[in-house]
Protein backbone atom coordinates (compact mmCIF):
# COMPACT_ATOMS: atom_id res chain seq x y z
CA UNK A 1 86.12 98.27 107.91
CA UNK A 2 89.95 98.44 107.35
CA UNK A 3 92.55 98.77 109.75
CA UNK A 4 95.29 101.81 109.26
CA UNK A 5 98.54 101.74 111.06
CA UNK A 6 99.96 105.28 111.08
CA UNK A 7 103.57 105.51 109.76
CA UNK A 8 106.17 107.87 109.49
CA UNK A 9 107.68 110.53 107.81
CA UNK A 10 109.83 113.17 107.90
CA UNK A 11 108.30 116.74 106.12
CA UNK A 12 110.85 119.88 106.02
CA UNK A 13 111.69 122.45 108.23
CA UNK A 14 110.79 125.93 106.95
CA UNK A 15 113.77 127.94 107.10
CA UNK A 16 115.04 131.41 106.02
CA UNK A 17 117.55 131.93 103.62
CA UNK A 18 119.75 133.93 101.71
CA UNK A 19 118.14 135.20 98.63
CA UNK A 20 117.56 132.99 96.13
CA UNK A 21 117.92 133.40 92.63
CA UNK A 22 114.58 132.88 89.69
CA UNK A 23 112.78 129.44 88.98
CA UNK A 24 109.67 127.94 89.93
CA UNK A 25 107.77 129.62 92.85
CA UNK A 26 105.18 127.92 95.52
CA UNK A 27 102.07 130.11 95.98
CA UNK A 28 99.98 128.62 99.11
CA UNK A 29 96.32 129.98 99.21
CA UNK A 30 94.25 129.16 102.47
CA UNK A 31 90.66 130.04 103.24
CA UNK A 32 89.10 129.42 106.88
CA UNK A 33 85.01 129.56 105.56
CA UNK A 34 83.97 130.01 109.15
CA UNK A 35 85.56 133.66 110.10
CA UNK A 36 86.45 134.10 106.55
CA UNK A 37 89.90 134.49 107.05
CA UNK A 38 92.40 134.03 104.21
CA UNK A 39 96.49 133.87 103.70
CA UNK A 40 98.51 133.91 100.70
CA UNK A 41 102.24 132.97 101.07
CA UNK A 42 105.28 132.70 98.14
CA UNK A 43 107.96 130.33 98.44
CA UNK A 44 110.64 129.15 96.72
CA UNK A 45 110.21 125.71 94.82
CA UNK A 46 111.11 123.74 97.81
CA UNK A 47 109.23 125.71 100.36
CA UNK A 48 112.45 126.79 102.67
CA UNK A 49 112.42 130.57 101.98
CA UNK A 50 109.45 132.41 102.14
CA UNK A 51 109.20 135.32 100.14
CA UNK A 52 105.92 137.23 100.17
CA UNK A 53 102.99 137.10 102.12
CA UNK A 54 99.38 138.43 103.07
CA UNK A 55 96.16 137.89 105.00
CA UNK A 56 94.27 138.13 101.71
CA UNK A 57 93.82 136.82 98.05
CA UNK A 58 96.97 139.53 96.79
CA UNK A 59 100.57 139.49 97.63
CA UNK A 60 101.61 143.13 96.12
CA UNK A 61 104.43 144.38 97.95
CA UNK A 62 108.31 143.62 98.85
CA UNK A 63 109.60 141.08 95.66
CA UNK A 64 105.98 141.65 94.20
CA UNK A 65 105.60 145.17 94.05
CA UNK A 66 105.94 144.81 90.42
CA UNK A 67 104.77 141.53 89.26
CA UNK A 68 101.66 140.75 91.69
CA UNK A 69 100.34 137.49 92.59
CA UNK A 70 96.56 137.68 93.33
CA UNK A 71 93.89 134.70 93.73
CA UNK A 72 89.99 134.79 92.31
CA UNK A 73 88.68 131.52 93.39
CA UNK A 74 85.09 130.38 94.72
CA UNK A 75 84.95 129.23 98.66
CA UNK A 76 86.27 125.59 97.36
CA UNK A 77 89.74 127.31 95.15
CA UNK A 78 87.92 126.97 91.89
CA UNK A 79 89.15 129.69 89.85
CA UNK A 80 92.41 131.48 88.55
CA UNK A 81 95.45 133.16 89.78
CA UNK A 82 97.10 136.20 88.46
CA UNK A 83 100.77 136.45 88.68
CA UNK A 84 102.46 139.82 87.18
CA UNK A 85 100.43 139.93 83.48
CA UNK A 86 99.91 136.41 83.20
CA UNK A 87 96.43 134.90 84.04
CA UNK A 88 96.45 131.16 84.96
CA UNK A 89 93.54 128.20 85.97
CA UNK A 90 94.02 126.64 89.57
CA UNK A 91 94.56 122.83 87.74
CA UNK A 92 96.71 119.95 88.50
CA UNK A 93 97.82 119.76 84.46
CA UNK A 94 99.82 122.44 82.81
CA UNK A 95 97.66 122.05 79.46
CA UNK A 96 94.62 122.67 81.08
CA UNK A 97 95.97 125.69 83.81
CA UNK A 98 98.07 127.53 81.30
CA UNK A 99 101.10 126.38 82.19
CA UNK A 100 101.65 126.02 86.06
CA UNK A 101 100.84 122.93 88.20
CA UNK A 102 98.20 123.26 91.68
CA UNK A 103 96.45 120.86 94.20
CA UNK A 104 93.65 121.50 95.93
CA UNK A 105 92.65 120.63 99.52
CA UNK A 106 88.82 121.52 100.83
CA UNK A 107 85.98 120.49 102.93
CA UNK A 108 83.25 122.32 104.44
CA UNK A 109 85.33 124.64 107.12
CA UNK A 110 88.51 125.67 104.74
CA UNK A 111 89.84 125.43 101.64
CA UNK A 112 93.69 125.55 100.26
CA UNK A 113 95.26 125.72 97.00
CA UNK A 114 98.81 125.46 96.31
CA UNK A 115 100.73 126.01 93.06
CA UNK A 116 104.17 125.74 91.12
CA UNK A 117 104.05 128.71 88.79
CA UNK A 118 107.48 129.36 86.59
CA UNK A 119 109.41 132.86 88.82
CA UNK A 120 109.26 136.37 86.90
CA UNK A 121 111.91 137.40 88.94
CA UNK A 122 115.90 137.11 88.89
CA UNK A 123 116.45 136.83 92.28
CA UNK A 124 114.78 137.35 95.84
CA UNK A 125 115.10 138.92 99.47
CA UNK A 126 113.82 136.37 101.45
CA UNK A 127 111.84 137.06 104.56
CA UNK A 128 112.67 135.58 107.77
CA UNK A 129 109.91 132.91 108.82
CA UNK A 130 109.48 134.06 112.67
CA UNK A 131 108.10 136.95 111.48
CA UNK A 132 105.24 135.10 109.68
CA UNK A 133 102.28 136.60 109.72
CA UNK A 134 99.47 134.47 112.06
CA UNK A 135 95.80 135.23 110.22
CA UNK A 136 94.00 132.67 111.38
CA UNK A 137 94.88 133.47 115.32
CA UNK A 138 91.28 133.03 115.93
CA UNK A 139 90.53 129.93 114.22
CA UNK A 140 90.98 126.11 115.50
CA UNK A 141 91.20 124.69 111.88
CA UNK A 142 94.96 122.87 111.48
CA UNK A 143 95.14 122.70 107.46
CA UNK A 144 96.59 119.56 106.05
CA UNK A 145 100.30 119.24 104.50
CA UNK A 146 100.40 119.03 101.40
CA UNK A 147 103.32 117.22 100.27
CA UNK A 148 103.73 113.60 98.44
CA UNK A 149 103.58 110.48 99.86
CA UNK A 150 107.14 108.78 100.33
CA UNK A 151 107.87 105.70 101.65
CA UNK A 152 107.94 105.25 105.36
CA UNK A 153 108.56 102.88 108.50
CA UNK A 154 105.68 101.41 110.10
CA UNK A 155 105.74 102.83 113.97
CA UNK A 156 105.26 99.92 116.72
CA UNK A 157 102.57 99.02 118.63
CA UNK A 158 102.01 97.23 121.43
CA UNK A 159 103.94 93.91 121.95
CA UNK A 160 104.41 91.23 124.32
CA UNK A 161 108.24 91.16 125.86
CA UNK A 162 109.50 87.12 125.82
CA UNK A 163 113.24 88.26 126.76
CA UNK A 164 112.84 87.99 131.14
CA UNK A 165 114.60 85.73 132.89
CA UNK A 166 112.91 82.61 133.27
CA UNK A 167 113.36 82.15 137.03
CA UNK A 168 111.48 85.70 138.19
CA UNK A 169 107.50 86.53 137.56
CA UNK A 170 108.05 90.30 135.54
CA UNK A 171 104.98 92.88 135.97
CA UNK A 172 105.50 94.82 133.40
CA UNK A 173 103.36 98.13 132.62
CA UNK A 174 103.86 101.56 131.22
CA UNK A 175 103.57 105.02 132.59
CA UNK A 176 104.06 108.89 131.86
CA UNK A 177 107.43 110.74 132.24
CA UNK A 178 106.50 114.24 134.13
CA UNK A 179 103.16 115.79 132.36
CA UNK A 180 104.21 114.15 129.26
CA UNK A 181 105.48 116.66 127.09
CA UNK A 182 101.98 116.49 125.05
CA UNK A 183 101.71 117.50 121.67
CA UNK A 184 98.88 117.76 118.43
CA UNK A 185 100.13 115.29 115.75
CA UNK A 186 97.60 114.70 112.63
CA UNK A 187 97.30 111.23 111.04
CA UNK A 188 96.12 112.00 106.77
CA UNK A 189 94.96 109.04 105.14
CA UNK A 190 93.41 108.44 101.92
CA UNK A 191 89.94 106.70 102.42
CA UNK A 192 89.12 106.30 98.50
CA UNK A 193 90.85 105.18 95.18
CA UNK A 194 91.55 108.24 93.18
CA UNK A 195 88.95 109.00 90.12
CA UNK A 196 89.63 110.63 87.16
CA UNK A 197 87.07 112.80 85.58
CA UNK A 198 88.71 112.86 81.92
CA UNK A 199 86.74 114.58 79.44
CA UNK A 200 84.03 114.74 81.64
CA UNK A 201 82.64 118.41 82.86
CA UNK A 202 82.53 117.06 86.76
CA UNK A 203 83.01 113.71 88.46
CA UNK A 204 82.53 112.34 92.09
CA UNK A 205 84.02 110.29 94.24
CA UNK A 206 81.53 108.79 97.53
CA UNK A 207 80.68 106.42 100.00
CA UNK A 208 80.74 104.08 97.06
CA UNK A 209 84.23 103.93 96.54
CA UNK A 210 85.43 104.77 99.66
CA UNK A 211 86.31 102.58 102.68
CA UNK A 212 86.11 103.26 106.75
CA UNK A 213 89.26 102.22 108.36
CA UNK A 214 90.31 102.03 112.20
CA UNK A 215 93.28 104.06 112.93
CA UNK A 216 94.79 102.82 115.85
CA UNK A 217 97.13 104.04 118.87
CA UNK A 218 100.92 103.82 117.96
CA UNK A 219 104.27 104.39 119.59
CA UNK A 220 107.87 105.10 118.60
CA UNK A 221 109.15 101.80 120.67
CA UNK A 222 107.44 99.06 121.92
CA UNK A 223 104.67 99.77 124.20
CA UNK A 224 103.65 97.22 127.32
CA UNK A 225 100.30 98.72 127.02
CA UNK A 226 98.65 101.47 125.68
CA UNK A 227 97.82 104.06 128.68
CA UNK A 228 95.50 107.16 128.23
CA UNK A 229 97.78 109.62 130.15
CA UNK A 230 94.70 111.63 131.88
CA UNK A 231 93.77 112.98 128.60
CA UNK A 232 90.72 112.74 126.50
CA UNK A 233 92.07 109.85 124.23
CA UNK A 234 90.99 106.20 123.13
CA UNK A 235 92.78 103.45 121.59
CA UNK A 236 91.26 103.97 118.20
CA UNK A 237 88.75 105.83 116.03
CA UNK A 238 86.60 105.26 113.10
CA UNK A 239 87.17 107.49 110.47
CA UNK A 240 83.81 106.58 108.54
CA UNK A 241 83.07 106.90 104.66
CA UNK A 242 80.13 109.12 104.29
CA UNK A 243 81.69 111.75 102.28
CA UNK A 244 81.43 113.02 98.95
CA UNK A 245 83.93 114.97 96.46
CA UNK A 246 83.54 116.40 93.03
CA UNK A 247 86.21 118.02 90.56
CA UNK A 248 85.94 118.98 86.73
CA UNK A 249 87.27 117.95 83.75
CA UNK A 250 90.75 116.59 83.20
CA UNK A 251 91.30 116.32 87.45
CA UNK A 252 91.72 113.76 89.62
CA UNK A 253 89.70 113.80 92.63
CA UNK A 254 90.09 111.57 95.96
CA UNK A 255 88.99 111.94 99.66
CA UNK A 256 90.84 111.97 102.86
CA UNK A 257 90.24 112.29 106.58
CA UNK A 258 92.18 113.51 109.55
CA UNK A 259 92.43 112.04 112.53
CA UNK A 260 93.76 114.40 115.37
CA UNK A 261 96.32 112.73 117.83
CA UNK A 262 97.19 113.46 121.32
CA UNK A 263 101.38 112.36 121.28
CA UNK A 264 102.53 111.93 125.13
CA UNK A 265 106.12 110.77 126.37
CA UNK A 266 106.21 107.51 127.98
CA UNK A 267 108.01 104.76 129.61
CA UNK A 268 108.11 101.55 130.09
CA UNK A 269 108.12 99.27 133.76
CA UNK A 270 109.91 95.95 134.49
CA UNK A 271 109.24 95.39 138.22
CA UNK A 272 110.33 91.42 139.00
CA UNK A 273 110.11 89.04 142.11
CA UNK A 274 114.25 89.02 141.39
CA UNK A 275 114.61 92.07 142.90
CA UNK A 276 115.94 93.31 139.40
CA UNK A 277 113.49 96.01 138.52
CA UNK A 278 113.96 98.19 135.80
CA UNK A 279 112.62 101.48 133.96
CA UNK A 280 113.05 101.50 129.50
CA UNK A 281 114.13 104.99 128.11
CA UNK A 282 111.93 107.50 127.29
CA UNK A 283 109.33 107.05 123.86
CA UNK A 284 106.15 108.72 122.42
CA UNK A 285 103.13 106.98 122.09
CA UNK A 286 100.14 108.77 120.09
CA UNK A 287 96.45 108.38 120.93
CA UNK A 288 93.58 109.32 118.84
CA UNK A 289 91.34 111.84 120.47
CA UNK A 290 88.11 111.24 121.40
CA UNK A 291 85.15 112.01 118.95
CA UNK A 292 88.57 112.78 116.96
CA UNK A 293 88.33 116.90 118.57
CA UNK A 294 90.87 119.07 116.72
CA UNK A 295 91.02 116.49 113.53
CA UNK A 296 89.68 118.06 110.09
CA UNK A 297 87.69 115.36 109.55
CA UNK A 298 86.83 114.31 106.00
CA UNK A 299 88.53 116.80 103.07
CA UNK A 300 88.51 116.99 99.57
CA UNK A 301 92.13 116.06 97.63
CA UNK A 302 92.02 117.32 94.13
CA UNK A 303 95.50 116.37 91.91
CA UNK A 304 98.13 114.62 93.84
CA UNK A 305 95.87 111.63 95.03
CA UNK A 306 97.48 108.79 95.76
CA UNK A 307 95.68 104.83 96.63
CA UNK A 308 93.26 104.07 98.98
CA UNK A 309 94.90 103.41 102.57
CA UNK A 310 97.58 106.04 102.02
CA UNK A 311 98.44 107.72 105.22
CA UNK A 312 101.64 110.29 106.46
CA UNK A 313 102.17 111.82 109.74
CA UNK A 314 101.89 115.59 110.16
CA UNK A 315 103.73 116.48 113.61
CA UNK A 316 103.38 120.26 113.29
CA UNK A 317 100.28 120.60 115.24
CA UNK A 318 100.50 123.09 118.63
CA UNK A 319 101.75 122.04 122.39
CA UNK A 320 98.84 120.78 124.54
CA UNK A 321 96.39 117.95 125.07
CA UNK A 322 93.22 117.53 123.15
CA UNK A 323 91.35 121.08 122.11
């Protein structure tokens, strides 16, 4: 078993914009196997202006009344994608898709498949995101980012303060602020090395080459202690490595796990026998939740793998304490 400190990153905002003129396009296709519910959105290349979208496998209206963008994939994403006349493969390499680049996310309760496919058009009316359409408001299932992996700052964890003055006993300890302000925040880490199937019709990655790690409580600031805040938390989970993936030829295939995190505001105490007590500013400390409730659990990464013990924080997760 492996220990696996959550760090940090910063993913960006989704924003409206003016309208943007031709290039690459990102086509996001999500399936939630459980109500079968399904999206389709269009972006621009960078994701900040969304440009088409519907609860289905077809985006044929607004900028794509002309030049359609449709989806025929299997439960999983296996399968092709349509865009105007041009028929592509849903595959990580151009020279085995046709000529546009996707990843592929999946497990047992969803599937997602996004794609970089070269833009038809000249230019684009973009539509405002608070007016995106919600068609999953009656599932639970939080779908997993799926951008790279760049370099982060490890967050800090708990730490023993040696800076009190010498002459007074300090009690130290750490509390809430209010109700906490408590939020869903998703810890993604890789749990096996990525393995490429080559020429191969399918290959699989398992237990075999896949490790458990403990992912552990965190904080933004130095912690006194780690403190539970009334909700259904613990100080760390066990992700586990009983999982299996499989992918076809020419792919890259890995598998991840999400760990679902309760994030709480904090504070911490300094009461002394000096009569000099004090209160530290304000700081979030995140908590695993308990039997990991919320989390996706193990998922299937096909294309942009990255090494084993890979991990990024995805803070986009609703209001609220555990589900």
């Amino acid at each position: 078993m492996y220990s696996l400190a959550p760090f940090l990153i910063t993913l960006l905002p989704l924003a409206a914009a003016a309208p943007t003129s031709h290039g690459d396009i990102s086509v996001i296709w999500r399936h939630e196997k459980g109500s079968s519910a399904k999206s389709l959105q269009v972006w621009n290349g960078d994701e900040t202006v969304l440009l088409g979208q519907a609860c289905s496998d077809k985006v044929d209206d607004g900028n794509f009344a002309k030049e359609p963008i449709s989806f025929d994939v299997d439960a999983d994403g296996s399968g092709t994608v349509t865009y105007g006349s041009s028929n592509y493969k849903v595959h990580s390499k151009p020279d085995h898709s046709g000529g546009i680049v996707c990843s592929k996310m999946y497990n047992g309760d969803f599937a997602k498949v996004v794609c970089s496919i070269p833009s038809k058009g000249t230019s684009y009316t973009s539509i405002p995101t608070n007016v995106t359409e919600d068609c999953f408001s009656e599932s639970s299932i939080h779908f997993p980012k799926h951008y790279g992996f760049p370099k982060s700052e490890p967050v800090t964890k708990k730490s023993k303060r040696t800076d009190a003055p010498p002459a007074c006993t300090v009690f130290q300890s750490t509390s809430m602020i209010a109700d906490g302000n408590p939020h869903q925040n998703y810890w993604d880490s890789q749990l096996s090395g990525p393995i490429s199937c080559g020429a191969a019709v399918q290959c699989t990655v398992g237990q075999e080459d896949s490790q458990s790690f403990s992912v552990g409580w965190s904080a933004d600031l130095v912690a006194t202690e780690w403190i539970s805040g009334g909700f259904s938390v613990d100080e760390s989970w066990e992700t586990g490595n009983e999982y299996q993936c499989t992918a076809g030829t020419g792919e890259t295939v890995c598998i991840w796990y999400g760990t679902a995190h309760t994030a709480y505001t904090v504070q911490n105490n300094y009461d002394t026998t000096c009569n000099e007590d004090s209160t530290g500013g304000p700081f979030v400390m995140y908590s695993p939740n308990a039997n990991n409730a919320g989390g996706v659990s193990y998922y299937c990464v096909v294309g942009p793998c990255s090494y084993k013990g890979a991990g990024y924080w995805d803070k986009s997760g609703p209001a609220g304490g555990p589900p």
